[in-house]
C-alpha atoms as a PDB file:
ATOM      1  CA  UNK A   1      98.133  96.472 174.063  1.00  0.00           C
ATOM      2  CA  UNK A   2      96.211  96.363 170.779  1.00  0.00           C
ATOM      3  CA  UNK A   3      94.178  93.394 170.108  1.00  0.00           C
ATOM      4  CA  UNK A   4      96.546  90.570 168.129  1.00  0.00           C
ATOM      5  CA  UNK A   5      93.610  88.199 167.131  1.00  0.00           C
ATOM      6  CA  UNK A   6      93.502  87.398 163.346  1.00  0.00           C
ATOM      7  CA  UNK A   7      97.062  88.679 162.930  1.00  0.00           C
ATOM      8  CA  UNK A   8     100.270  87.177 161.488  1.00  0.00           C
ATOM      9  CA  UNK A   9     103.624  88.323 160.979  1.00  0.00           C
ATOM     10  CA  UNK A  10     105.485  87.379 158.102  1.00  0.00           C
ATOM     11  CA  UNK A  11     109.215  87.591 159.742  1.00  0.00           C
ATOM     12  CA  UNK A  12     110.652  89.181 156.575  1.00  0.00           C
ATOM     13  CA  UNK A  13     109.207  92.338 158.386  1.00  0.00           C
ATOM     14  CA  UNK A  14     111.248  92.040 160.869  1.00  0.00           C
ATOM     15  CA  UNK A  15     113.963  90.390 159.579  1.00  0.00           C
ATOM     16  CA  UNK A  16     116.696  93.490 160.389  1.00  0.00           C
ATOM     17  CA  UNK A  17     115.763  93.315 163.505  1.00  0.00           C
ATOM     18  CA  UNK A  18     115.826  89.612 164.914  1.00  0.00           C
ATOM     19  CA  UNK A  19     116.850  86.168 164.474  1.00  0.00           C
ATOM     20  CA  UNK A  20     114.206  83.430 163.908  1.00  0.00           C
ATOM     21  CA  UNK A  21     114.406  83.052 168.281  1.00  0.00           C
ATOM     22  CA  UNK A  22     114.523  86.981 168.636  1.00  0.00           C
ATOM     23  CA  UNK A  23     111.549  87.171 166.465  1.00  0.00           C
ATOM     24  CA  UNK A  24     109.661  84.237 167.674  1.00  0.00           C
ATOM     25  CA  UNK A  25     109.865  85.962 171.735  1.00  0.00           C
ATOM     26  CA  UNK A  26     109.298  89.501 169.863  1.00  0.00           C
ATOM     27  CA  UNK A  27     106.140  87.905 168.547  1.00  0.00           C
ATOM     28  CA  UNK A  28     105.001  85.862 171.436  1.00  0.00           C
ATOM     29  CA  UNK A  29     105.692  89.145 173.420  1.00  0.00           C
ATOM     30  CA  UNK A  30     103.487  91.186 171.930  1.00  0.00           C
ATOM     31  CA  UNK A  31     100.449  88.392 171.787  1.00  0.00           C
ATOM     32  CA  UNK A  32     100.946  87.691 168.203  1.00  0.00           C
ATOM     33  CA  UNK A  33     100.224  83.923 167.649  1.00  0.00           C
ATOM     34  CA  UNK A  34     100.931  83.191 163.799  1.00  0.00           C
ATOM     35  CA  UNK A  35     103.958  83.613 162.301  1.00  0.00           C
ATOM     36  CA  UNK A  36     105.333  83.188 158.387  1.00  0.00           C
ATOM     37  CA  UNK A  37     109.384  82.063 158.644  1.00  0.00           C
ATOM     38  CA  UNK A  38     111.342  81.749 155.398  1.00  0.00           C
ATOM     39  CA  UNK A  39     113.603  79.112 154.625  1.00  0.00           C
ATOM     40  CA  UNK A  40     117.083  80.395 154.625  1.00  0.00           C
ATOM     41  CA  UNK A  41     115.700  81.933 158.627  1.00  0.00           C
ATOM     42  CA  UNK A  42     115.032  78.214 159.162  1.00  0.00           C
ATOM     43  CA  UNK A  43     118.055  76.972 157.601  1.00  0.00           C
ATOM     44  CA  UNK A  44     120.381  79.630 159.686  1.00  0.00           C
ATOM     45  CA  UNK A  45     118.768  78.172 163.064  1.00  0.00           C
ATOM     46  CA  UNK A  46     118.286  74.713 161.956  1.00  0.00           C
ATOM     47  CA  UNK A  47     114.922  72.838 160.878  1.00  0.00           C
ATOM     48  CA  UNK A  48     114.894  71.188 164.596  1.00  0.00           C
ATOM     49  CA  UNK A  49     115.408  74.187 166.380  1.00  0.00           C
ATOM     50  CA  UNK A  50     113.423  76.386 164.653  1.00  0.00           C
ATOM     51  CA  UNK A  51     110.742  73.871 165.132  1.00  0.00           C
ATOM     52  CA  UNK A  52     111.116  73.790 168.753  1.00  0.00           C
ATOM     53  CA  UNK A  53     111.705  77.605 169.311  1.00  0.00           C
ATOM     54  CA  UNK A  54     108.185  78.200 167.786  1.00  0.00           C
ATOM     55  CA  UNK A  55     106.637  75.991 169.458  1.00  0.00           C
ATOM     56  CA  UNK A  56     108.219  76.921 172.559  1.00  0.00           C
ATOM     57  CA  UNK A  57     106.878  80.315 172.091  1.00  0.00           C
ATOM     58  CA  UNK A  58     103.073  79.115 171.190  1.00  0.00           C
ATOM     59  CA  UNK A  59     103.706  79.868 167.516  1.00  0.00           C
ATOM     60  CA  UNK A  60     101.651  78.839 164.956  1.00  0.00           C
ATOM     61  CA  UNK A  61     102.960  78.619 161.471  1.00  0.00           C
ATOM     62  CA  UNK A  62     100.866  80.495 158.498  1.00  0.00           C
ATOM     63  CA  UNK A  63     102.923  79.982 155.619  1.00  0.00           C
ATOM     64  CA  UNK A  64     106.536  78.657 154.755  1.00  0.00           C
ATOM     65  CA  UNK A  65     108.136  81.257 152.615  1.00  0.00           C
ATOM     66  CA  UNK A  66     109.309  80.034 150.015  1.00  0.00           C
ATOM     67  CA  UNK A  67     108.953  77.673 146.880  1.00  0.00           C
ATOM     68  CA  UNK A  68     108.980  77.838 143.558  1.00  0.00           C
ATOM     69  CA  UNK A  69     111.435  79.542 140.873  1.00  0.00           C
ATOM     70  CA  UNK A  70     110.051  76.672 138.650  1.00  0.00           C
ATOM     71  CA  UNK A  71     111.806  78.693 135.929  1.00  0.00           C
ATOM     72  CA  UNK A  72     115.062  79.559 136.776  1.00  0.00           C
ATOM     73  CA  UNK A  73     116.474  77.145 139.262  1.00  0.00           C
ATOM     74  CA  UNK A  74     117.515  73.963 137.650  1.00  0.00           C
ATOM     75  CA  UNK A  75     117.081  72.128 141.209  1.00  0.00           C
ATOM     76  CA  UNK A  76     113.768  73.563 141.746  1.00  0.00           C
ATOM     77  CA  UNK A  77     112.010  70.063 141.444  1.00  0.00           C
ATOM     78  CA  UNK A  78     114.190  68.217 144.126  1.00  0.00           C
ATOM     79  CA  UNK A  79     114.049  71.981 146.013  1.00  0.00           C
ATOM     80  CA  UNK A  80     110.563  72.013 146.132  1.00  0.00           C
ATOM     81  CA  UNK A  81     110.398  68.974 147.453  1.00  0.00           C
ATOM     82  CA  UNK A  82     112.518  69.115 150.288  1.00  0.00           C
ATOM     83  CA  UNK A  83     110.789  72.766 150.899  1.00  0.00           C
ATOM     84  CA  UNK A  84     107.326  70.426 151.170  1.00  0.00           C
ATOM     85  CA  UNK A  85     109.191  68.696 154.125  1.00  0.00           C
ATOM     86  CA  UNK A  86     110.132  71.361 155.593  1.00  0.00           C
ATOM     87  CA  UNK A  87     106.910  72.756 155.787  1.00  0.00           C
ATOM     88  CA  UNK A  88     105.526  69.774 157.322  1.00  0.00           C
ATOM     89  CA  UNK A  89     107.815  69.976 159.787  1.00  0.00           C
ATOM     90  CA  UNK A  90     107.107  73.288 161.106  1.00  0.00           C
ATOM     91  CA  UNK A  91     103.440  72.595 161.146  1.00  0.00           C
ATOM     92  CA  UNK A  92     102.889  75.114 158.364  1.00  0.00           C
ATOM     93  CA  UNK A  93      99.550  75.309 156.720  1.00  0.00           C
ATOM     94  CA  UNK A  94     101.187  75.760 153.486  1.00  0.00           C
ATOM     95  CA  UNK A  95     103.972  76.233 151.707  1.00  0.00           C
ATOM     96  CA  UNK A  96     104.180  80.118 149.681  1.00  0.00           C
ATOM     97  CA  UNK A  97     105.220  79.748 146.098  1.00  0.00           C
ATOM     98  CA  UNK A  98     106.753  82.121 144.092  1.00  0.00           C
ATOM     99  CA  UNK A  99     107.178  80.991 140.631  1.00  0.00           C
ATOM    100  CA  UNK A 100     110.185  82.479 139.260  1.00  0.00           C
ATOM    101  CA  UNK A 101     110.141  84.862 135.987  1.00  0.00           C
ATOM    102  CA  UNK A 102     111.056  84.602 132.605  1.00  0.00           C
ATOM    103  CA  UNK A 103     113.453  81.804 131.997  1.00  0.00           C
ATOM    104  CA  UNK A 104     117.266  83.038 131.433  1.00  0.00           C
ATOM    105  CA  UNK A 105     117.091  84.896 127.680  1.00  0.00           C
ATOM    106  CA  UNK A 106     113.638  83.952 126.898  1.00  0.00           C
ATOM    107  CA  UNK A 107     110.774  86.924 126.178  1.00  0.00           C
ATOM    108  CA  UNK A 108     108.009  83.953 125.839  1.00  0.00           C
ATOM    109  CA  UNK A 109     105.675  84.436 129.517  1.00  0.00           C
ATOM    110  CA  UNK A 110     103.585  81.979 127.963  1.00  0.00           C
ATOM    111  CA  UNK A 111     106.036  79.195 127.899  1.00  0.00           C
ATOM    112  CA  UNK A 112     106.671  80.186 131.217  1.00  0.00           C
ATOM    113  CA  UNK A 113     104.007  79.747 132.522  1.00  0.00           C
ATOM    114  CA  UNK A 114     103.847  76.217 131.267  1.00  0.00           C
ATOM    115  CA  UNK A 115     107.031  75.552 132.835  1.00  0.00           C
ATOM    116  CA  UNK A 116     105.342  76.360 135.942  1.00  0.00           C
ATOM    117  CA  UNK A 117     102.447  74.126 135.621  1.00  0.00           C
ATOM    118  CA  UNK A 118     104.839  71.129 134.937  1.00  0.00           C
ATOM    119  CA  UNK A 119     106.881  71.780 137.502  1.00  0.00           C
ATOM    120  CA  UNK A 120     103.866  71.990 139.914  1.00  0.00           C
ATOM    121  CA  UNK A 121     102.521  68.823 138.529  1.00  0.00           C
ATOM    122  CA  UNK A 122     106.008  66.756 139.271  1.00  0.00           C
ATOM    123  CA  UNK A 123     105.952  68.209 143.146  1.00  0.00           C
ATOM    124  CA  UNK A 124     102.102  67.671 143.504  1.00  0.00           C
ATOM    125  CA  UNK A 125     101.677  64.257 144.148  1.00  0.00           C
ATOM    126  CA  UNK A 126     104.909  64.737 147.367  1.00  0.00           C
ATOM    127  CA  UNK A 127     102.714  67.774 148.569  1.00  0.00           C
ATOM    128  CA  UNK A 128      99.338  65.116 148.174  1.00  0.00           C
ATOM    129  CA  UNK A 129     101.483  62.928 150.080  1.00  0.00           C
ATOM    130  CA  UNK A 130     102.773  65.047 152.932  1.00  0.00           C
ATOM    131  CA  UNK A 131      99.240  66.775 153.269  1.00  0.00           C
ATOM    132  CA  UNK A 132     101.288  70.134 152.333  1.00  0.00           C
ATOM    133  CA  UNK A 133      98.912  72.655 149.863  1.00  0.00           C
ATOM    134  CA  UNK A 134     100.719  74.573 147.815  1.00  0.00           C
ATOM    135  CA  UNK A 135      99.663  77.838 147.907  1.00  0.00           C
ATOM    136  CA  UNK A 136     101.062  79.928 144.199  1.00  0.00           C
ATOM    137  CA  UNK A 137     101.239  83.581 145.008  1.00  0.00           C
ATOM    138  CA  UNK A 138     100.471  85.663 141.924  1.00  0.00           C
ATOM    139  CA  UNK A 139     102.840  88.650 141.917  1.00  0.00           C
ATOM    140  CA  UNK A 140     102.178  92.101 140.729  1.00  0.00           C
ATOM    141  CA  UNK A 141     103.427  92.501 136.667  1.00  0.00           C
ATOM    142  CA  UNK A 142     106.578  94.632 137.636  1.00  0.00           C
ATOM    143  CA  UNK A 143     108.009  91.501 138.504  1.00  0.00           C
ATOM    144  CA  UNK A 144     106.944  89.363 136.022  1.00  0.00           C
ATOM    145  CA  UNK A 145     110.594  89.183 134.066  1.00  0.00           C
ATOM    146  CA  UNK A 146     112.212  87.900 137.436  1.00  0.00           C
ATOM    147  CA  UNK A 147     110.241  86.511 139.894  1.00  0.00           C
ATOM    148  CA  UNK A 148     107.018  85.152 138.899  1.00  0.00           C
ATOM    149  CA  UNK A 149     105.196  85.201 135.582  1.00  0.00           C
ATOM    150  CA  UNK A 150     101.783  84.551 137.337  1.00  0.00           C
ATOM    151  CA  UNK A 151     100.550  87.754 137.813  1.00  0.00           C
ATOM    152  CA  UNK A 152      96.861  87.805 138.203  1.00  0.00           C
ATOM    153  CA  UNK A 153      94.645  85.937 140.776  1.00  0.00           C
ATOM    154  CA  UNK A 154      92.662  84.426 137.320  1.00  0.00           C
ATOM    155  CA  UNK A 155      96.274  83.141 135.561  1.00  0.00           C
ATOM    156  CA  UNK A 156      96.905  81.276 139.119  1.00  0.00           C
ATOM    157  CA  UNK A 157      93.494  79.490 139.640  1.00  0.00           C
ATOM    158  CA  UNK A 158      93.649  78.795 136.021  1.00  0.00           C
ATOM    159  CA  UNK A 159      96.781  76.381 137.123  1.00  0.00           C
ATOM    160  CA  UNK A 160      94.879  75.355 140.660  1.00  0.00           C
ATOM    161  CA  UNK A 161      92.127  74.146 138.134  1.00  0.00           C
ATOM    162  CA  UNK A 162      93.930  72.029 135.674  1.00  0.00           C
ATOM    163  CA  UNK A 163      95.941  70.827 138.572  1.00  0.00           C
ATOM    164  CA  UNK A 164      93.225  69.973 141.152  1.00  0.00           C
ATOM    165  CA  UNK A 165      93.355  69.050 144.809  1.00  0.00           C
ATOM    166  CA  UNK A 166      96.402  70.464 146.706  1.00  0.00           C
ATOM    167  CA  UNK A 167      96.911  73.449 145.249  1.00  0.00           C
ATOM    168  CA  UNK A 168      95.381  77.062 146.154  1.00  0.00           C
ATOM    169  CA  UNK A 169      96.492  80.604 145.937  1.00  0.00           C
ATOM    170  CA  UNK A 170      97.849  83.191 148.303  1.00  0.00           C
ATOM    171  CA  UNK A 171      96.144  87.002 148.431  1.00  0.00           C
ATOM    172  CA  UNK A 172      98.372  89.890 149.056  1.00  0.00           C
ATOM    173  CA  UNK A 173      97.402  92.783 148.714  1.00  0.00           C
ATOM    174  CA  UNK A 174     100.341  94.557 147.682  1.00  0.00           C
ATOM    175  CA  UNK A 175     100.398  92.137 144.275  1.00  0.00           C
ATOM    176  CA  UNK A 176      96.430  92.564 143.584  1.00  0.00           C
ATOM    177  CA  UNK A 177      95.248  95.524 144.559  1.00  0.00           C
ATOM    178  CA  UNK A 178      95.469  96.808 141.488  1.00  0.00           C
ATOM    179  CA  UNK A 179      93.560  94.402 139.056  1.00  0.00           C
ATOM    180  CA  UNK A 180      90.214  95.465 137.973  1.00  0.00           C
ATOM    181  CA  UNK A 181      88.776  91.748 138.359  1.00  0.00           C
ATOM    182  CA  UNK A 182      90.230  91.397 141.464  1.00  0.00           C
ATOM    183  CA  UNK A 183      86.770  90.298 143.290  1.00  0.00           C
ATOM    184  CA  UNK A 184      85.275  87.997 140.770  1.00  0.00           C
ATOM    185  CA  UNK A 185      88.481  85.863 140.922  1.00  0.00           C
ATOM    186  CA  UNK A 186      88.845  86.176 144.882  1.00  0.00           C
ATOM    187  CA  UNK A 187      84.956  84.769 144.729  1.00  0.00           C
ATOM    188  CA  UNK A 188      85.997  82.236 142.651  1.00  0.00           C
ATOM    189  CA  UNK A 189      88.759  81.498 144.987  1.00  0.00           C
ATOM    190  CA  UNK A 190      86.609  80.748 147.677  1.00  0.00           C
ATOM    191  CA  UNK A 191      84.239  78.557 145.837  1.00  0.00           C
ATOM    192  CA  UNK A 192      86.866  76.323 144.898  1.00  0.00           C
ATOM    193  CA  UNK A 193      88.339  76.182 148.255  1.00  0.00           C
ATOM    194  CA  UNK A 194      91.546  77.624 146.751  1.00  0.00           C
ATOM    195  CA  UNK A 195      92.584  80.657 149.442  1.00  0.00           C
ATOM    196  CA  UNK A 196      95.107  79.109 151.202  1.00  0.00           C
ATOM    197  CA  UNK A 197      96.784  82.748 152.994  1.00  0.00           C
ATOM    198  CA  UNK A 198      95.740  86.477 152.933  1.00  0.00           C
ATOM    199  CA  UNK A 199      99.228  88.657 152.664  1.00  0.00           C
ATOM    200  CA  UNK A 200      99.003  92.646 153.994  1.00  0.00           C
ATOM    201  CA  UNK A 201     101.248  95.571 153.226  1.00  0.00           C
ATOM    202  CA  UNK A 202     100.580  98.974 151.140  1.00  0.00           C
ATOM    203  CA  UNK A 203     101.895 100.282 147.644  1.00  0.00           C
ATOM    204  CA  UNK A 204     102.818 104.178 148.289  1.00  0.00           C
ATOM    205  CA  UNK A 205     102.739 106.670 145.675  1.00  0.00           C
ATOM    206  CA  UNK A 206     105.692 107.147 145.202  1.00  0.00           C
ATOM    207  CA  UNK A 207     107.329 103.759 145.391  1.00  0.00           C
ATOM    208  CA  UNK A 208     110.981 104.308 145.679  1.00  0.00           C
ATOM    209  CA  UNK A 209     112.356 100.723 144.975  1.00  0.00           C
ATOM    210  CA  UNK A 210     110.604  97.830 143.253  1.00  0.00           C
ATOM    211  CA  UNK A 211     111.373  95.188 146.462  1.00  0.00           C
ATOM    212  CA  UNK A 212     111.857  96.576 149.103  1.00  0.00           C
ATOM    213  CA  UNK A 213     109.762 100.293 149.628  1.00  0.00           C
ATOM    214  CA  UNK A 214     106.396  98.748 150.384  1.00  0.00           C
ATOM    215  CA  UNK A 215     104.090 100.392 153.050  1.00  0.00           C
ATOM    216  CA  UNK A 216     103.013  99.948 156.174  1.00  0.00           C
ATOM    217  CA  UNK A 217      99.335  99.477 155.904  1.00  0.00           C
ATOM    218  CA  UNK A 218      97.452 102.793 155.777  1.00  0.00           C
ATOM    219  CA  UNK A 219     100.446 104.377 154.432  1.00  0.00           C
ATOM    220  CA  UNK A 220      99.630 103.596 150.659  1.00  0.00           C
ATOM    221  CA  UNK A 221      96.970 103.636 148.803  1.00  0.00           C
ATOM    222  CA  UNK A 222      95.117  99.781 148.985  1.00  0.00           C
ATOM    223  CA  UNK A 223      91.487  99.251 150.432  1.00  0.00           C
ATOM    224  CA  UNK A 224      92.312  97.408 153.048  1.00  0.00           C
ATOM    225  CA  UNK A 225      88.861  96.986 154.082  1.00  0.00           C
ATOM    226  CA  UNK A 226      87.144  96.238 151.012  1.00  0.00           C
ATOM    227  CA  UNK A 227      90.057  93.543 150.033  1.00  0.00           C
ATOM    228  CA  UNK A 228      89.038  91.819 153.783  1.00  0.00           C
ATOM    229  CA  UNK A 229      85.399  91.929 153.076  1.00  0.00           C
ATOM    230  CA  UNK A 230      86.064  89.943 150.260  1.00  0.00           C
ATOM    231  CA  UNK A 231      88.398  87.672 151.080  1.00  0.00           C
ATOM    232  CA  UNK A 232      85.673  87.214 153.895  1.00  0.00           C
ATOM    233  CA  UNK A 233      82.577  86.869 151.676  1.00  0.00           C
ATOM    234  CA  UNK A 234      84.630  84.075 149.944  1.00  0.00           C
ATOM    235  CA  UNK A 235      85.223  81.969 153.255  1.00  0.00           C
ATOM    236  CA  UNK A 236      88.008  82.876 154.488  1.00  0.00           C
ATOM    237  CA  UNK A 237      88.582  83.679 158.056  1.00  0.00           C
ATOM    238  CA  UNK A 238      92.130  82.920 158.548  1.00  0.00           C
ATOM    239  CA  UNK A 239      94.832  85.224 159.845  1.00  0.00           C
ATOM    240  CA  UNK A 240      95.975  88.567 157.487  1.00  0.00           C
ATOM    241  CA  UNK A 241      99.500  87.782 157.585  1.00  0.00           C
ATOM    242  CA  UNK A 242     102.097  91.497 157.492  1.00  0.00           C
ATOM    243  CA  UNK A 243     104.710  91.077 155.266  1.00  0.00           C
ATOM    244  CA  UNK A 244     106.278  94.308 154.702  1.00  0.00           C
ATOM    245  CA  UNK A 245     110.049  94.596 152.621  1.00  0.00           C
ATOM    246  CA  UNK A 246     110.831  97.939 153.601  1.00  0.00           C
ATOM    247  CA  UNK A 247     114.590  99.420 153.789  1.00  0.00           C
ATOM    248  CA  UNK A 248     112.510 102.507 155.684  1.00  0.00           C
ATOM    249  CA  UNK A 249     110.873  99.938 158.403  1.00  0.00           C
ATOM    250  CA  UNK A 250     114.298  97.891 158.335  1.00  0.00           C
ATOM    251  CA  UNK A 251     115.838 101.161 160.623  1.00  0.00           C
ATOM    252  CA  UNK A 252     113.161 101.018 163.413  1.00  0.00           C
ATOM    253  CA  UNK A 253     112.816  99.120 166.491  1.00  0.00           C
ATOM    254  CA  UNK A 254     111.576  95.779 166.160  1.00  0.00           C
ATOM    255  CA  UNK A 255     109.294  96.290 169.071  1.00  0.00           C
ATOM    256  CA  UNK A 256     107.701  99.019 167.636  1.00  0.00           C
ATOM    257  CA  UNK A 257     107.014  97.385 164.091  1.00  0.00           C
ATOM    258  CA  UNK A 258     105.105  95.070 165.837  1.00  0.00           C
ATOM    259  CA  UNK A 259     103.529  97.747 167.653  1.00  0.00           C
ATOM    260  CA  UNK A 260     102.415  99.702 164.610  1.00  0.00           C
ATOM    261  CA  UNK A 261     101.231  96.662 162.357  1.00  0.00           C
ATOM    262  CA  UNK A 262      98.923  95.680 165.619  1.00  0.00           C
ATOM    263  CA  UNK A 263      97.636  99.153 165.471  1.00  0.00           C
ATOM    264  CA  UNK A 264      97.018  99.366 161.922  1.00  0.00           C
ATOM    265  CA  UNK A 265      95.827  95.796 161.629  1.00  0.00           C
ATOM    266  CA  UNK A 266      92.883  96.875 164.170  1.00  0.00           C
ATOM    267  CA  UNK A 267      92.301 100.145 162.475  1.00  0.00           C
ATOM    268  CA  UNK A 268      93.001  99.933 158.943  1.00  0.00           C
ATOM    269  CA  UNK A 269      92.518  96.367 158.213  1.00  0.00           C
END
């Protein structure tokens, strides 16, 4: 068996295939420690249970996916907050926020992104409260009108900044591979203590569908190494955390997903 150390897997990767139980034993099966469960997964089982069944199966919890949609979901204040809780009670080390796009009609990114601060700043002092960092994933620009207007590593520590203790940023790959100041903002990342979780998959050429045709690492095109070394230099030594929406990955046997992200995590990563 390949060598699981440093590795998490986020369970939207294997989400076809399992449960939140049948993914937790999949996991704990194939030596895989960290985990990254999403809400409605947690919801499905139940906040108790899912507690229990990952901790039944030594499972330690990266990130809760997800928070956010500051700009689109009318309940997102009240959401967040009970997302905060929920996090806490799965032991996560933070909860993953996607911010949500361009508000419904609006063509103004700039607003939006003050929508997100405020709403960040009115769930801020529950996180400070619950000892719950909030970790804003900047997504890549092609899904800046719907899912989150915070796009580059630099726009998101810009908010960490103004904001101060609590919040912190999560690197994926997939979303930043791409910008050219990609490692003077992951420096200044780590020099602010801001890297809260480290997010793997690739971007192929061609990419078939905007959600869900990412890569397998070492499929695509990313430096997987150079984005670790880094994230690294920066101080952070946490786990690198799969997270792969793939229709293509969707069709194959859970077991050997896992299998293959081990064996690319060890070889490419």
């Amino acid at each position: 068996m390949a060598n699981a150390d440093g590795l998490a897997i986020n369970l939207a990767t294997i989400r076809a295939q399992y449960d939140l139980r049948g993914a937790a034993e999949a996991c704990a099966r194939h030596g895989i420690g960290w985990v990254a469960p999403w809400r409605d997964q947690v919801a499905k089982t139940g906040l108790d249970e899912a507690t229990r069944i990952l901790h039944d199966n030594g499972l330690r919890v990266t990130g809760l996916c997800r928070g956010g949609m500051f700009t689109v979901d009318p309940n997102a204040i009240d959401d967040n907050k009970r997302a905060i809780d929920e996090a806490v009670a799965l032991g996560a080390q933070c909860l993953v926020l996607v911010v949500g796009g361009l508000p419904k009609g609006s063509r103004d990114l700039i607003e939006a992104r003050k929508i997100v601060a405020d709403g960040l700043a009115a769930v801020l002092p529950h996180a400070r409260a619950s000892s719950m960092p909030l970790a804003i994933e900047p997504l890549h620009p092609i899904y800046a009108p719907d899912r989150a207007c915070v796009n580059t590593l630099a726009q998101a520590l810009d908010i960490c900044d103004a904001l101060g203790e609590g919040v912190g940023v999560a690197l994926d790959t997939y979303h930043l591979w791409w910008d050219p100041n990609l490692d003077r903002d992951i420096a200044r990342a780590g020099a602010g203590n801001r890297i809260l979780a480290h997010h793997i998959s690739d971007f192929l050429v061609p990419t078939r569908d905007l959600l869900n045709d990412r890569g397998m690492m070492g499929d695509g095109v990313i430096d997987f190494k150079h984005f670790r070394r880094a994230v690294e230099a920066a101080g952070y030594h946490g786990p690198q955390e799969v997270e792969i929406f793939s229709t293509e990955w969707a069709t194959r046997p859970g077991d050997d997903v896992l299998s293959t992200c081990m064996e690319r995590f060890n070889t490419v990563c």
